[in-house]
Protein backbone atom coordinates (compact mmCIF):
# COMPACT_ATOMS: atom_id res chain seq x y z
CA UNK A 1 82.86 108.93 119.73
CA UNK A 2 85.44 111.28 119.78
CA UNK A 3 88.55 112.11 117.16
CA UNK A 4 90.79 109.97 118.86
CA UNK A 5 88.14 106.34 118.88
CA UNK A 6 87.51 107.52 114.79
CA UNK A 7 91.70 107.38 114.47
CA UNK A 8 92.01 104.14 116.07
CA UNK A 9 88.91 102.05 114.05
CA UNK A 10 89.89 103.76 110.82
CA UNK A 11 93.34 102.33 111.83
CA UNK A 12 92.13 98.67 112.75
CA UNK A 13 89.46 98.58 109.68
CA UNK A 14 92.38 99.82 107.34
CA UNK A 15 94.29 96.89 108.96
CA UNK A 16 91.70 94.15 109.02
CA UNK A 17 91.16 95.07 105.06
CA UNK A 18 94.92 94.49 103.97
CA UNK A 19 95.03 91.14 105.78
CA UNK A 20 91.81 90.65 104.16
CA UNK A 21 92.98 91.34 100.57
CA UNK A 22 96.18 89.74 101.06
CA UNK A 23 95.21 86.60 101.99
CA UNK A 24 92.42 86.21 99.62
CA UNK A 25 92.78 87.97 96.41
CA UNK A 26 96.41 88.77 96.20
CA UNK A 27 96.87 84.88 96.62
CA UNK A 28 93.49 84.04 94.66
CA UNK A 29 93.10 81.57 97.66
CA UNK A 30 96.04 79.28 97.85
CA UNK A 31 97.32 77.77 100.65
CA UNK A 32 99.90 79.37 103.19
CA UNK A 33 103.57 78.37 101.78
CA UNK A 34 102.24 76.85 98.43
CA UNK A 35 104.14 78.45 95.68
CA UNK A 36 102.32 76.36 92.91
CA UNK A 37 98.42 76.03 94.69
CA UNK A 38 98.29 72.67 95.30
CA UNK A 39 96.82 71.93 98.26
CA UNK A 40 97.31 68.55 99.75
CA UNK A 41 93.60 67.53 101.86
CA UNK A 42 93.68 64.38 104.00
């Protein structure tokens, strides 16, 4: 691998771990557009 293939997976890993982070923990899990967590299942 050269310098260049390093830049661009430290890039997409970086990437992959705020999307990661934001959607799980930052949230603690709650639905998309759910200000107050509930979740309605059918």
């Amino acid at each position: 691998m050269g310098i260049s293939d390093m830049i661009i997976a430290t890039v997409i890993l970086a990437g992959a771990s705020y999307l990661l982070y934001h959607s799980l923990w930052k949230k603690k899990g709650h639905c998309h557009g759910s200000c107050d967590g509930s979740c309605h299942k059918k």
